[in-house]
C-alpha atoms as a PDB file:
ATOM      1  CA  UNK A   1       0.000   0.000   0.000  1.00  0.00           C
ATOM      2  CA  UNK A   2       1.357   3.377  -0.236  1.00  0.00           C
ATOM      3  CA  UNK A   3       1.941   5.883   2.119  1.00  0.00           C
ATOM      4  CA  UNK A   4      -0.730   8.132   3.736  1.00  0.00           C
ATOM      5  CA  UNK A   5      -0.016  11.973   4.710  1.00  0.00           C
ATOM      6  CA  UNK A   6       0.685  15.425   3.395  1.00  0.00           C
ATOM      7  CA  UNK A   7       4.021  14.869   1.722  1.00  0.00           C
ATOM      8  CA  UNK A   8       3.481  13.146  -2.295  1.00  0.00           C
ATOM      9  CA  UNK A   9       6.588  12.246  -4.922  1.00  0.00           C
ATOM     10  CA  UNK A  10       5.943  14.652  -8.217  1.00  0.00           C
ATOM     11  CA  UNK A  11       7.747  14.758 -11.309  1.00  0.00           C
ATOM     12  CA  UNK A  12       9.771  17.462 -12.516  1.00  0.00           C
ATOM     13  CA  UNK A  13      10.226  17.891 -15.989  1.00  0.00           C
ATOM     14  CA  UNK A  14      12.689  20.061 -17.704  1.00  0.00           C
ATOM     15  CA  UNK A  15      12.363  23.674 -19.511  1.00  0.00           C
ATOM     16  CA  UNK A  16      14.914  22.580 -22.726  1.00  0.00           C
ATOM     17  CA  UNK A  17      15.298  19.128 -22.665  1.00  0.00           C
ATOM     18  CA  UNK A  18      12.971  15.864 -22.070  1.00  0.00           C
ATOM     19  CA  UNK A  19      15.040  14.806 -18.691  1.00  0.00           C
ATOM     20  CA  UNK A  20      12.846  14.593 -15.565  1.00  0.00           C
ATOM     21  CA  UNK A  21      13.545  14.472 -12.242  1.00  0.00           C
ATOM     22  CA  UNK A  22      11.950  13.396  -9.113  1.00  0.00           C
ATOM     23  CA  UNK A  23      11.551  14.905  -5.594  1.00  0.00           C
ATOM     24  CA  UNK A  24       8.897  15.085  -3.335  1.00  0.00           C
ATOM     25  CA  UNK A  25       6.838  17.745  -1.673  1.00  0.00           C
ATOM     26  CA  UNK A  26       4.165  18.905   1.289  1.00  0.00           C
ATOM     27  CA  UNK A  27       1.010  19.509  -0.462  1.00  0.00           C
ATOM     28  CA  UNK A  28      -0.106  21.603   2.701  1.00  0.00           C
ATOM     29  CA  UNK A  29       2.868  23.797   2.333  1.00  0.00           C
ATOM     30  CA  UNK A  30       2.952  24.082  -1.209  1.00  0.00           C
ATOM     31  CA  UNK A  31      -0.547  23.951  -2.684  1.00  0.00           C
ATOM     32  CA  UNK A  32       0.630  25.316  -6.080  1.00  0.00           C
ATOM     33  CA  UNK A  33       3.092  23.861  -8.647  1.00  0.00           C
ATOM     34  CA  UNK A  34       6.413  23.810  -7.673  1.00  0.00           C
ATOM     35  CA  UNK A  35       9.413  25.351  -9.864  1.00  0.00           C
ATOM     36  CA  UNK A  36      13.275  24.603  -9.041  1.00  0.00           C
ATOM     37  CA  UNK A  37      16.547  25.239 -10.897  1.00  0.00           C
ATOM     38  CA  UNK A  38      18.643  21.852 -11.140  1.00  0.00           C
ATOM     39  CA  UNK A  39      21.464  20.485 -13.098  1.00  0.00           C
ATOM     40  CA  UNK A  40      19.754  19.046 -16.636  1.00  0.00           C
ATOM     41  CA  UNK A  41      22.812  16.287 -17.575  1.00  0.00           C
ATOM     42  CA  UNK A  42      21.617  16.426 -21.680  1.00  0.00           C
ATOM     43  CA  UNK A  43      22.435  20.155 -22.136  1.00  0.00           C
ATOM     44  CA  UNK A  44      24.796  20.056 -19.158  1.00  0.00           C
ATOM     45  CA  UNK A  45      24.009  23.391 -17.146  1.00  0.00           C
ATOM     46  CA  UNK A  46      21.426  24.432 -14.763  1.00  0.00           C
ATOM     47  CA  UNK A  47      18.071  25.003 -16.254  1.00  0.00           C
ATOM     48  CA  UNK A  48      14.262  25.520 -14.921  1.00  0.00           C
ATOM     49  CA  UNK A  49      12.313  21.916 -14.034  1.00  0.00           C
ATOM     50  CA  UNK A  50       8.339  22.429 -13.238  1.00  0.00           C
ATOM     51  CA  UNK A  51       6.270  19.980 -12.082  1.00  0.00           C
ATOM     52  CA  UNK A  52       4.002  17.992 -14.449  1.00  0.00           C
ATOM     53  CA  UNK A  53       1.080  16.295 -13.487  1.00  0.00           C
END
């Protein structure tokens, strides 16, 4: 079964490439979509990732 509570494993997908990455957030804290700058290994700098459904 998986787990119960607040905090949910989303999928962040990249601005320029099609490399996602995975982290997981508090849907109490953070109601809306979240946006983070990362390291993107294809085009090898850091670039925008926002959350996909």
């Amino acid at each position: 079964m998986a787990k119960t509570g607040p905090r949910n494993q989303v999928k962040l997908k990249s601005t320029e490439s099609p490399y996602y990455y995975y982290s997981t957030k508090n849907k109490r804290n953070t109601p809306d979509r979240m946006t983070l700058r990362k390291y993107d290994p294809v085009v090898r700098r850091h670039v925008e990732f926002k959350e996909e459904k």
